[in-house]
N, C-alpha and C. Protein backbone atom coordinates (compact mmCIF):
# COMPACT_ATOMS: atom_id res chain seq x y z
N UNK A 1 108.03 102.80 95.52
CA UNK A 1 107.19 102.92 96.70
C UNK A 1 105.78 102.43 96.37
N UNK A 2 105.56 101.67 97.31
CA UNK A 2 104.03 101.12 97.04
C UNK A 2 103.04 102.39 96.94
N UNK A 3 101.71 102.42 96.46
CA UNK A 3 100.46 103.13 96.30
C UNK A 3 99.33 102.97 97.10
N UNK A 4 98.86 103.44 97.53
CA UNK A 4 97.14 103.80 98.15
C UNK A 4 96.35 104.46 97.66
N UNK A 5 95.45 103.79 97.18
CA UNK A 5 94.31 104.69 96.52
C UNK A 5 93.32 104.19 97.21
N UNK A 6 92.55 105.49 97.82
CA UNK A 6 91.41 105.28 98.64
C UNK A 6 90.01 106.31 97.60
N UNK A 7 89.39 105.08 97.53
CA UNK A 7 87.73 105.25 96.84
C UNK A 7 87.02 105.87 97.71
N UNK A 8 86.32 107.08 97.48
CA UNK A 8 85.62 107.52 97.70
C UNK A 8 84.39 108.05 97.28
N UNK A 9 82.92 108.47 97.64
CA UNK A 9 81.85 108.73 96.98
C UNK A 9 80.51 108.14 98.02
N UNK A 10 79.58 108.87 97.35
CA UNK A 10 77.93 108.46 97.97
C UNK A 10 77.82 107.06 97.79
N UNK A 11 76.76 106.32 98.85
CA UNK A 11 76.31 104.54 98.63
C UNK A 11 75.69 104.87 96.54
N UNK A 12 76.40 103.67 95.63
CA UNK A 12 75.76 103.69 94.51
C UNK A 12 76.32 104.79 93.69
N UNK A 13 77.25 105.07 94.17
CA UNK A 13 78.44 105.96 93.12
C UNK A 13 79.57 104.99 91.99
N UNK A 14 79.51 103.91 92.50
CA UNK A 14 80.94 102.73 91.38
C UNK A 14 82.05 102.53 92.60
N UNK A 15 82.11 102.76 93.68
CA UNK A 15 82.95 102.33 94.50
C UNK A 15 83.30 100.76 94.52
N UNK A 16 82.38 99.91 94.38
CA UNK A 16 82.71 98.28 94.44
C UNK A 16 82.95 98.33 93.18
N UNK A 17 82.62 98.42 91.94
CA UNK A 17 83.26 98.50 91.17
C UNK A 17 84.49 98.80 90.34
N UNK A 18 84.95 99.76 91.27
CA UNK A 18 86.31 100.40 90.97
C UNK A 18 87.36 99.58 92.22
N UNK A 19 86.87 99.19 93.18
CA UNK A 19 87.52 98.48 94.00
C UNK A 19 87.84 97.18 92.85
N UNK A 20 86.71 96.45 92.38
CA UNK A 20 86.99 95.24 91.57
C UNK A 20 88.27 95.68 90.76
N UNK A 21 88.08 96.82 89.68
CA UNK A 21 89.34 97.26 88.87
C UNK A 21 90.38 96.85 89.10
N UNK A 22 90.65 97.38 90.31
CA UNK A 22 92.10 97.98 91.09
C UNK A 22 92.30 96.43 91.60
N UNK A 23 91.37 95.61 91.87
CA UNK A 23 92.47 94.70 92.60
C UNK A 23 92.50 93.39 90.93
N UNK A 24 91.79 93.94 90.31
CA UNK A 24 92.32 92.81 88.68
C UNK A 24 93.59 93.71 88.36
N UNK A 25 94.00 94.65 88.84
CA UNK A 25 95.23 95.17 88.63
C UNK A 25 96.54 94.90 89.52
N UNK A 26 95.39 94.18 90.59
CA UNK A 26 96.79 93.29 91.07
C UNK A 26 96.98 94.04 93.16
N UNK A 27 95.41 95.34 93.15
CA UNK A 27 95.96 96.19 94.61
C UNK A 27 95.55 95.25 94.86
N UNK A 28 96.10 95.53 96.67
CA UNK A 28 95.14 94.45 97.47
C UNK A 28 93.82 95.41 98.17
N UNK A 29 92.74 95.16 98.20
CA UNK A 29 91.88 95.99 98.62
C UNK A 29 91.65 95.84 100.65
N UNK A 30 91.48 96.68 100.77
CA UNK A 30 91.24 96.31 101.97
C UNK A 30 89.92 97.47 102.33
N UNK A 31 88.79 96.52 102.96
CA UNK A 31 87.35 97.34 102.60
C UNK A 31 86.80 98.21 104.28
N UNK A 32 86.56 99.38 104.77
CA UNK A 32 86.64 99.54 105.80
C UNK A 32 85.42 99.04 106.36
N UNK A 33 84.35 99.10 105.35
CA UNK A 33 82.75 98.47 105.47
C UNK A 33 82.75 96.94 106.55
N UNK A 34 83.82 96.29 106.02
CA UNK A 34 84.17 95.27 106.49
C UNK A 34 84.30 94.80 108.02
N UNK A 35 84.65 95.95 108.65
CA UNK A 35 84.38 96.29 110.02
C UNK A 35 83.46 96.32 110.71
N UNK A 36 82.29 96.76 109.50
CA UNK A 36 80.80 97.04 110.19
C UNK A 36 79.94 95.60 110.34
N UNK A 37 80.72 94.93 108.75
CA UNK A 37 79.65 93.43 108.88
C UNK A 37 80.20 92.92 109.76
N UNK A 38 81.90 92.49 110.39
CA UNK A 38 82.20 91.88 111.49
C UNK A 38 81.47 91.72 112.79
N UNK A 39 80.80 93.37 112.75
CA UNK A 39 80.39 93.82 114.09
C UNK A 39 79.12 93.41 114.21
N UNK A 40 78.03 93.25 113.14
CA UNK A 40 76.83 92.89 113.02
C UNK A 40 76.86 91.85 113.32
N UNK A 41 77.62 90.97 112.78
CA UNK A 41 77.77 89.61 112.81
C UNK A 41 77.43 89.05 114.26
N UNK A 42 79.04 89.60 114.76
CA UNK A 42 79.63 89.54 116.51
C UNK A 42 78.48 89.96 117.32
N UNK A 43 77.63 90.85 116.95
CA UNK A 43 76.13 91.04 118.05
C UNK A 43 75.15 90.29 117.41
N UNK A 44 75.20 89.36 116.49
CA UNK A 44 74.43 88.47 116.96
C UNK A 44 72.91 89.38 115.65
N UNK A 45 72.98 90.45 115.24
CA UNK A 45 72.08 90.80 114.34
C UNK A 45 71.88 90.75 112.82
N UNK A 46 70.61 90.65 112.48
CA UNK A 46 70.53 90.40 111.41
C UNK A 46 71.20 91.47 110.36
N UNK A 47 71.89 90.69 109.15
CA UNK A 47 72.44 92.09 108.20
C UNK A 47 71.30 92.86 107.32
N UNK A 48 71.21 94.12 107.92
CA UNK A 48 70.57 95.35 106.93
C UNK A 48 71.23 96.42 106.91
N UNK A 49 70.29 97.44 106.87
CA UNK A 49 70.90 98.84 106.60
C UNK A 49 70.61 99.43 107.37
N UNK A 50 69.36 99.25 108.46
CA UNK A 50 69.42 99.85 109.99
C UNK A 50 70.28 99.36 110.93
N UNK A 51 70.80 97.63 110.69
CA UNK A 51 71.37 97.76 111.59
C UNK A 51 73.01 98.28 111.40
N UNK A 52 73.36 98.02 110.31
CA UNK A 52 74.52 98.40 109.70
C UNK A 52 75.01 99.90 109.83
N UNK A 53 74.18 100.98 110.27
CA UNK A 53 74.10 102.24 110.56
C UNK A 53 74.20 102.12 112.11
N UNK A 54 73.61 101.49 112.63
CA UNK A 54 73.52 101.60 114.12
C UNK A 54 74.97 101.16 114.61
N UNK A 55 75.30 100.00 113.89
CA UNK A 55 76.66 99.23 113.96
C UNK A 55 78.10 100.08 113.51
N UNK A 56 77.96 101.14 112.42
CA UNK A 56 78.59 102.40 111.96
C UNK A 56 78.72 103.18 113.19
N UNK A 57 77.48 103.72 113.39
CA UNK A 57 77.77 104.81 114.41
C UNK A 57 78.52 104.54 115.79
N UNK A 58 78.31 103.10 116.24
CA UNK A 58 78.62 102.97 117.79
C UNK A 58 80.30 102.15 117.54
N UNK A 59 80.55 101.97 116.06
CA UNK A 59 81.85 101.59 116.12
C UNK A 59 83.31 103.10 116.61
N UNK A 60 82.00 104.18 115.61
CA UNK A 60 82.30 105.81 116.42
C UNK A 60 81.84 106.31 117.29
N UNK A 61 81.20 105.76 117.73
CA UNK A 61 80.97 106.71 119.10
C UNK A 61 82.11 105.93 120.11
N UNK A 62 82.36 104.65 119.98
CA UNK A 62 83.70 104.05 120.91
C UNK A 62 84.50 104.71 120.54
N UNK A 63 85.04 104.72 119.23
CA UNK A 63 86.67 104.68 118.88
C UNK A 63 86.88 106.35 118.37
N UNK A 64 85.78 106.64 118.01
CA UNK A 64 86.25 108.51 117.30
C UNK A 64 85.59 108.25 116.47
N UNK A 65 85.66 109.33 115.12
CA UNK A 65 85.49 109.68 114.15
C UNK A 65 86.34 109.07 113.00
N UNK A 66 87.16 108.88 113.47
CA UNK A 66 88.74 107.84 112.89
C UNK A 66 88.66 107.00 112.90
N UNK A 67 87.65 105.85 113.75
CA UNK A 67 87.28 104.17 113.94
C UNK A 67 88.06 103.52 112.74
N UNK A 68 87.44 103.57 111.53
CA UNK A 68 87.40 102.58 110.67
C UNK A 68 89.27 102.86 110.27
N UNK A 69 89.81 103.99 109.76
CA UNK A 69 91.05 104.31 109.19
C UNK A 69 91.99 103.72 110.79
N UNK A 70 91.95 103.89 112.02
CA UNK A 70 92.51 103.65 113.00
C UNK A 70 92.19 102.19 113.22
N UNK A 71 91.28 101.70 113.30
CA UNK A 71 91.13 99.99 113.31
C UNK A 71 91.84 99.48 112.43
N UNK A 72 91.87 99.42 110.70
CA UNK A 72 92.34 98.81 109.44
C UNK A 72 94.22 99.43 109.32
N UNK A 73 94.67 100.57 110.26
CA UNK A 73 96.14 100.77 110.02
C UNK A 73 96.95 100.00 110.26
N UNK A 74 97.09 98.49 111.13
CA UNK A 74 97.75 97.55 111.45
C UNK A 74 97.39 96.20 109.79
N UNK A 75 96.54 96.14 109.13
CA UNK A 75 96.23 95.58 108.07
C UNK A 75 96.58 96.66 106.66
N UNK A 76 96.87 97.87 106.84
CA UNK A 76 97.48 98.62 105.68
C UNK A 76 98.87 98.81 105.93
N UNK A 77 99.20 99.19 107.12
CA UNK A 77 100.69 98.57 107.18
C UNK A 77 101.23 97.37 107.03
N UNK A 78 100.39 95.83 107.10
CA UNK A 78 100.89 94.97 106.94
C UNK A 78 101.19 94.80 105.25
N UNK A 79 100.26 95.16 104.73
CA UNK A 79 100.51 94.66 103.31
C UNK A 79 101.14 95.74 102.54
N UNK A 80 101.76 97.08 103.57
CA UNK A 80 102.63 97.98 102.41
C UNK A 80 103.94 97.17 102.72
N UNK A 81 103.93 96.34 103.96
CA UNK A 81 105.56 96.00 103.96
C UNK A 81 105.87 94.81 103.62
N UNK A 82 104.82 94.05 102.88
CA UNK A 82 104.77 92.74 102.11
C UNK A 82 104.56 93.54 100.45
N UNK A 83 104.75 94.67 100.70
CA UNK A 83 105.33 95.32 99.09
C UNK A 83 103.86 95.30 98.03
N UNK A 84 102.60 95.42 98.73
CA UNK A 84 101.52 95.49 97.72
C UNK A 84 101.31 96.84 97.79
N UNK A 85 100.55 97.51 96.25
CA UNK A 85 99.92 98.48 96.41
C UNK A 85 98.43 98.12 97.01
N UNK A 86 97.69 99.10 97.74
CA UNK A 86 96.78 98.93 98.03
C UNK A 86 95.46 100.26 97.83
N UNK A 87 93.85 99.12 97.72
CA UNK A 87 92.96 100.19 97.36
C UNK A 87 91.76 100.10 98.98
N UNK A 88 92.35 101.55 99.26
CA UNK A 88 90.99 101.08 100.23
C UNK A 88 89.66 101.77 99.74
N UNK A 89 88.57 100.35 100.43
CA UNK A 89 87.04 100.93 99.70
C UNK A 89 86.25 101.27 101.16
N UNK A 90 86.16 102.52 101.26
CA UNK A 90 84.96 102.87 102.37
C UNK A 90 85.50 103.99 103.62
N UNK A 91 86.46 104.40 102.62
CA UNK A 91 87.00 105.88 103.30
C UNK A 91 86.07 106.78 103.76
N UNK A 92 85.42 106.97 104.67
CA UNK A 92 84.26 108.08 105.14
C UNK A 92 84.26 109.19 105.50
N UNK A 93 85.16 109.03 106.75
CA UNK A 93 85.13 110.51 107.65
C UNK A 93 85.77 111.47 107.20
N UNK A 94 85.93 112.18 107.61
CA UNK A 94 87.22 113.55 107.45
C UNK A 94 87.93 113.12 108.13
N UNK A 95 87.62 112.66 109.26
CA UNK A 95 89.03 112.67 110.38
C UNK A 95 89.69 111.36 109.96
N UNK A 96 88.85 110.35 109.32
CA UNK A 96 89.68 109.18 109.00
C UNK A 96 90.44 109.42 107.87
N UNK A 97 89.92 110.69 106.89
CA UNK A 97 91.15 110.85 105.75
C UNK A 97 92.18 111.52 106.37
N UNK A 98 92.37 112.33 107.64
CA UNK A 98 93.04 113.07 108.28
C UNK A 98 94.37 111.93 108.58
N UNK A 99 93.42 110.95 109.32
CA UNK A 99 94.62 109.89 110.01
C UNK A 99 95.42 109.21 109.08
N UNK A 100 94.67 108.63 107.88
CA UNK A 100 95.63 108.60 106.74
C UNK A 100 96.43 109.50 106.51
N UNK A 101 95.94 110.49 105.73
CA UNK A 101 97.04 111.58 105.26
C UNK A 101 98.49 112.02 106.26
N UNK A 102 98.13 111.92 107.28
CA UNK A 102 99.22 112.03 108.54
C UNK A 102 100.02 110.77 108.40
N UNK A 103 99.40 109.96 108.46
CA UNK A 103 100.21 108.39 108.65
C UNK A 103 101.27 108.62 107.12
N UNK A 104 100.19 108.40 106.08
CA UNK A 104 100.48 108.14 104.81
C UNK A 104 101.01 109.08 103.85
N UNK A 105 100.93 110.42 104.07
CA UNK A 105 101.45 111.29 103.54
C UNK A 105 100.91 111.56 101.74
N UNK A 106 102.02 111.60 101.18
CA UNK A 106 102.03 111.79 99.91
C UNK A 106 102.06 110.44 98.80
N UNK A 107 101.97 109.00 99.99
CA UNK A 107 101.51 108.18 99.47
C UNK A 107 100.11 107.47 99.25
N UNK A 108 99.25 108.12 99.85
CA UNK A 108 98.21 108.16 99.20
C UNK A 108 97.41 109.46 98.67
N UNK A 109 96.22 108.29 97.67
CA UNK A 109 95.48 109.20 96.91
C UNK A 109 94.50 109.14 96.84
N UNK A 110 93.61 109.76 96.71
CA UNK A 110 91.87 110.18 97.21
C UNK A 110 91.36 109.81 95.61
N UNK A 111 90.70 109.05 95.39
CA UNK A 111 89.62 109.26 94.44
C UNK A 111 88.25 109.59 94.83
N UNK A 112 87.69 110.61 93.74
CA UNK A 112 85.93 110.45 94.64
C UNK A 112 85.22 110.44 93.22
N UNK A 113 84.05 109.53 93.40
CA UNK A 113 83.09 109.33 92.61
C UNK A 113 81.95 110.37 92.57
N UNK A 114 81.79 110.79 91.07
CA UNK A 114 80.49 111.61 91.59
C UNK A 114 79.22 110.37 90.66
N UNK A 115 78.42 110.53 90.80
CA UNK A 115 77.28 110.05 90.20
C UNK A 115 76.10 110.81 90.56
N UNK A 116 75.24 111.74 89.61
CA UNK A 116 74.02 112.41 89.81
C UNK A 116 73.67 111.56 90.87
N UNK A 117 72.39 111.56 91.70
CA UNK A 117 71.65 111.63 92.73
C UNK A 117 70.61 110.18 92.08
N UNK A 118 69.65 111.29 91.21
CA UNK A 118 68.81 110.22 90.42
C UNK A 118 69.42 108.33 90.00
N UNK A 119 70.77 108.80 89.42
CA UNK A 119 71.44 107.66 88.57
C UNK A 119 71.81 106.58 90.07
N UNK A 120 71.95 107.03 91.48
CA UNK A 120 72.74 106.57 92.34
C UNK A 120 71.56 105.67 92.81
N UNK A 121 70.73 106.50 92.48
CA UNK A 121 69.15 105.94 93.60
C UNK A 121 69.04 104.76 92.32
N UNK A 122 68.91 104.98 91.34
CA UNK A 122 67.70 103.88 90.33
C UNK A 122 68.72 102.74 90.57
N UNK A 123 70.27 102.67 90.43
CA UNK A 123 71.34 101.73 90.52
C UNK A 123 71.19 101.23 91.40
N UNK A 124 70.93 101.63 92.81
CA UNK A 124 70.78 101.33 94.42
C UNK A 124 69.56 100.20 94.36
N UNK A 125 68.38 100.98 94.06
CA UNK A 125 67.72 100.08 93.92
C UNK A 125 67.30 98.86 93.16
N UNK A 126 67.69 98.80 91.89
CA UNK A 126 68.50 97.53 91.04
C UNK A 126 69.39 97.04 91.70
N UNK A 127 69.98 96.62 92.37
CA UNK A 127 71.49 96.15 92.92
C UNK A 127 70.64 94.96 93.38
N UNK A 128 71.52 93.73 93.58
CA UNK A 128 71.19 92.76 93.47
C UNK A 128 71.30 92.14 95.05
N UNK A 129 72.33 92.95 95.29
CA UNK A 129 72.90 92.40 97.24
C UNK A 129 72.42 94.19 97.81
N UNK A 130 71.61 93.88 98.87
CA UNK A 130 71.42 94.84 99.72
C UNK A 130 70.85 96.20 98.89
N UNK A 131 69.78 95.79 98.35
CA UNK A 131 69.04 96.62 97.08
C UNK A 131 68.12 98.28 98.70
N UNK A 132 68.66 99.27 98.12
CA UNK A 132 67.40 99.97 98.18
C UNK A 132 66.74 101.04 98.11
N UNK A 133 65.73 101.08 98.57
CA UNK A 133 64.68 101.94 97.97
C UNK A 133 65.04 103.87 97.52
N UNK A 134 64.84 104.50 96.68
CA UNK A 134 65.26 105.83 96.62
C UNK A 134 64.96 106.67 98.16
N UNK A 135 63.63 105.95 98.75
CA UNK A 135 63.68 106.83 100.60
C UNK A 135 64.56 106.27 101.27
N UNK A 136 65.27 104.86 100.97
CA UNK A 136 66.09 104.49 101.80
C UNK A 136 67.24 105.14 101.60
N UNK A 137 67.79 105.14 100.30
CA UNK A 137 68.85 105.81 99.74
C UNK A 137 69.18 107.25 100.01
N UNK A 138 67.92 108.06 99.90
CA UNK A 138 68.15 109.36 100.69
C UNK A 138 68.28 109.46 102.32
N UNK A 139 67.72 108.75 102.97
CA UNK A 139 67.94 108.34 104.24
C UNK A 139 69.44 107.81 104.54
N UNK A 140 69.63 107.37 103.97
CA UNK A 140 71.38 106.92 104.28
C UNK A 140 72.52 108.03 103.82
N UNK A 141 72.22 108.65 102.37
CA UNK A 141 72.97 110.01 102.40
C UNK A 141 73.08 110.79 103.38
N UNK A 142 71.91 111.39 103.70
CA UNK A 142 71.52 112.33 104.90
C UNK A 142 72.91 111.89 106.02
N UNK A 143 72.17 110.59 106.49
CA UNK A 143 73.13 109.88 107.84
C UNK A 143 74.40 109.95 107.29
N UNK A 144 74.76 109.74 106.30
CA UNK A 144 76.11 109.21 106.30
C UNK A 144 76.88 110.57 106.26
N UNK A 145 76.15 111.87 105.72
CA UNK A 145 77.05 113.35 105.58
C UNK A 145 76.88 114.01 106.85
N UNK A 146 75.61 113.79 107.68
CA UNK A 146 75.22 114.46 108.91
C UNK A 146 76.42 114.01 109.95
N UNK A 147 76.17 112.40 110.03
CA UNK A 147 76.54 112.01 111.00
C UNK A 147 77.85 111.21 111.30
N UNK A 148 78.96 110.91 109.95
CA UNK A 148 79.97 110.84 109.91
C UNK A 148 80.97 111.24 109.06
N UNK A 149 80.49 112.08 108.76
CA UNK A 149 81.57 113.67 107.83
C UNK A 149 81.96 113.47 106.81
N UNK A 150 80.91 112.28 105.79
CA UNK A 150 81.58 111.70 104.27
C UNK A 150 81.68 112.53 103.51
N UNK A 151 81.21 114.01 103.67
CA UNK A 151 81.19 115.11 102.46
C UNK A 151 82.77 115.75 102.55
N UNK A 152 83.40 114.93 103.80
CA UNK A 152 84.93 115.87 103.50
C UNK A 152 85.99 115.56 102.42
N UNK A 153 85.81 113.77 102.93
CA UNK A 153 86.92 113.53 101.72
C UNK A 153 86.48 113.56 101.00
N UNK A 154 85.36 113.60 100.22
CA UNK A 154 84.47 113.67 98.62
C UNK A 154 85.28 115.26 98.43
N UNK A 155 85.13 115.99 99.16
CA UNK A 155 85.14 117.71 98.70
C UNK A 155 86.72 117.58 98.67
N UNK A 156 87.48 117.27 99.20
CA UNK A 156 89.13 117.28 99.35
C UNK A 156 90.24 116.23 98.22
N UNK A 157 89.03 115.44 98.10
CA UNK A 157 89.88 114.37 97.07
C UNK A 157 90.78 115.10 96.13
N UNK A 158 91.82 114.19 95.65
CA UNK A 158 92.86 114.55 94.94
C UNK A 158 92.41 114.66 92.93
N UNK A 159 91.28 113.79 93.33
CA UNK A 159 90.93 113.41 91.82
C UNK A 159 89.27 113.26 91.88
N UNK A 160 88.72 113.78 90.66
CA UNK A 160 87.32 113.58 91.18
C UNK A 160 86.78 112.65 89.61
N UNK A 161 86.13 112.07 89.40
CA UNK A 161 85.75 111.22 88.76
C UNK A 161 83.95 111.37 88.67
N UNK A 162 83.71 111.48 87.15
CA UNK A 162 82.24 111.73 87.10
C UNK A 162 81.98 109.84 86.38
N UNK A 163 80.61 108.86 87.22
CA UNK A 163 80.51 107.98 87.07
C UNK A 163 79.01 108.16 86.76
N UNK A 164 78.56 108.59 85.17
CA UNK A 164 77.36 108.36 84.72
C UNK A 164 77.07 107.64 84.03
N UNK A 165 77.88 106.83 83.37
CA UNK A 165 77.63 106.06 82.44
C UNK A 165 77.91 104.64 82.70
N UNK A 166 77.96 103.87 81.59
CA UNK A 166 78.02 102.15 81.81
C UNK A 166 79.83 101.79 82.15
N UNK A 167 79.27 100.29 82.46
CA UNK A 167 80.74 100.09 83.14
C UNK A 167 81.99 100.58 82.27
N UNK A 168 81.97 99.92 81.19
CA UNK A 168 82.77 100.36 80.24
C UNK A 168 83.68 101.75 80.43
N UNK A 169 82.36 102.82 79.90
CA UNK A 169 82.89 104.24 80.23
C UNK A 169 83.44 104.21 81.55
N UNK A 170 83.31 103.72 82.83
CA UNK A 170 83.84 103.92 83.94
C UNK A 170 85.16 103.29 83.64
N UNK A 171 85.22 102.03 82.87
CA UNK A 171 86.71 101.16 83.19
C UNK A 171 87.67 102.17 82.22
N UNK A 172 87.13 103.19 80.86
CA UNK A 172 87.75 103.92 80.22
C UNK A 172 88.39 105.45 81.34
N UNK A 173 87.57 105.66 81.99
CA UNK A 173 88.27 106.97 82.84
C UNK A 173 89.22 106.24 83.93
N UNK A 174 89.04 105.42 84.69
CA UNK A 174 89.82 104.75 85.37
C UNK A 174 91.14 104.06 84.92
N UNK A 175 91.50 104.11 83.73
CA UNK A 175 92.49 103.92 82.43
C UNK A 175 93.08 105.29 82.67
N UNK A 176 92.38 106.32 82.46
CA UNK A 176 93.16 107.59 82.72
C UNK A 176 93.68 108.00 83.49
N UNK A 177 92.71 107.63 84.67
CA UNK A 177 93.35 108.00 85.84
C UNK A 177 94.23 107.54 86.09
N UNK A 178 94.48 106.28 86.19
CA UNK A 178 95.69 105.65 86.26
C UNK A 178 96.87 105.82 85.30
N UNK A 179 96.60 106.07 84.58
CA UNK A 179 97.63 106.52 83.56
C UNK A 179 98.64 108.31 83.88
N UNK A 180 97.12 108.28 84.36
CA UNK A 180 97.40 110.47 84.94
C UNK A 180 98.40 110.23 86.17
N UNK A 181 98.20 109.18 86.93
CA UNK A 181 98.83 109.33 88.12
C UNK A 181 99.74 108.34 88.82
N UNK A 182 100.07 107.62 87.16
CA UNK A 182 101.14 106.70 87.10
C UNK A 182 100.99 105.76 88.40
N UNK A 183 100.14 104.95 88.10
CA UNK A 183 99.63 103.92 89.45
C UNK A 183 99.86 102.52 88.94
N UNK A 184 99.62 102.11 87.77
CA UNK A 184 100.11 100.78 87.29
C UNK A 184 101.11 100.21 88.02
C-alpha cells in the first residue's frame, strides 16, 4: 500500500527541507502552499506575505477550514492510484488533517517539526526566497495558529521531530524516522 506523509510545523521549522528528502526518496510531493501562489498569481498580485495571507484566508473563508486538503484530494488520489507514495508539504488546519484522516485513514502519517522559536526566526530571516523579519515571523505565527488552526495537527501528529540543528542532523533523524515507520 502506498504512504502519505504529511509535514507539518511553524513557517522555518525544515518543512521544505524534509519535503526535498522525501521526494530524493522517490515521494511525490504535492505542496498545499501551492494553492495560495496559484491564487496570487490569478488576482493579478504581487507575491508576498501580506498578500499570501490575505490569499490563505479567503481561499477559507470560500471553501472551509478544509480548503487546501479538499482542493489537492483529486491530485492525492491521482497519484495513490498511479502507485506513488506521497509527501504532502503545508498541512495546516485541524479540519484539513480531519479530512485526510477520514479519507485516508491509517494510511497516512503526520510528521511535525519542532524548532525553538529563536532558531525559526534567525533561519526565516536568512532564507534566501521570501526572507523575513523576526516581527514578521511572529506576525505570521500568531495568524497562522489564531486564524487557521495550525496548532492542531502540530499537537496531534503521529511523530514529532525536534529540528535544531544542521541539515545533516536533520537528514540523520529523518533516517530514523523512516526506518521507525518503515516508509522506504
Amino acid at each position: 500500500m502506498e504512504k502519505i506523509v504529511a509535514v507539518v510545523g511553524l513557517c522555518g521549522s525544515g518543512k521544505s527541507l524534509v519535503s526535498e528528502y522525501f521526494e530524493a526518496l522517490g515521494y511525490h510531493k504535492i505542496h498545499f502552499g501551492s494553492l495560495t501562489m496559484e491564487e496570487v498569481k490569478r488576482q493579478n498580485l504581487p507575491v508576498n506575505e501580506a498578500n499570501e495571507r490575505i490569499v490563505r484566508e479567503q481561499l477559507r473563508s470560500k471553501h472551509g477550514m478544509g480548503a487546501y486538503a479538499t482542493l489537492s484530494l483529486p491530485k492525492i488520489e491521482e497519484s495513490l492510484k498511479q502507485g506513488k507514495n506521497i509527501l504532502i508539504d503545508g498541512l495546516y488546519s485541524f479540519t484539513e488533517y480531519k479530512i485526510l484522516k477520514e479519507r485516508f485513514g491509517e494510511q497516512i502519517l503526520v510528521l511535525a517539526l519542532f524548532t525553538p522559536k529563536s532558531l525559526r526566526y534567525n533561519r526565516l530571516s536568512k532564507r534566501p526566497i521570501r526572507p523575513l523579519s523576526p516581527k514578521k515571523a511572529e506576525e505570521r505565527d500568531f495568524a497562522e495558529i489564531e486564524h487557521i488552526e495550525k496548532g492542531g495537527p502540530i499537537a496531534i501528529a503521529d511523530y514529532t521531530l525536534l529540528n535544531d540543528g544542521d541539515s545533516q542532523d536533520l537528514n540523520n533523524k529523518l533516517s530514523q524516522f523512516i526506518e521507525r515507520f518503515n516508509l522506504s
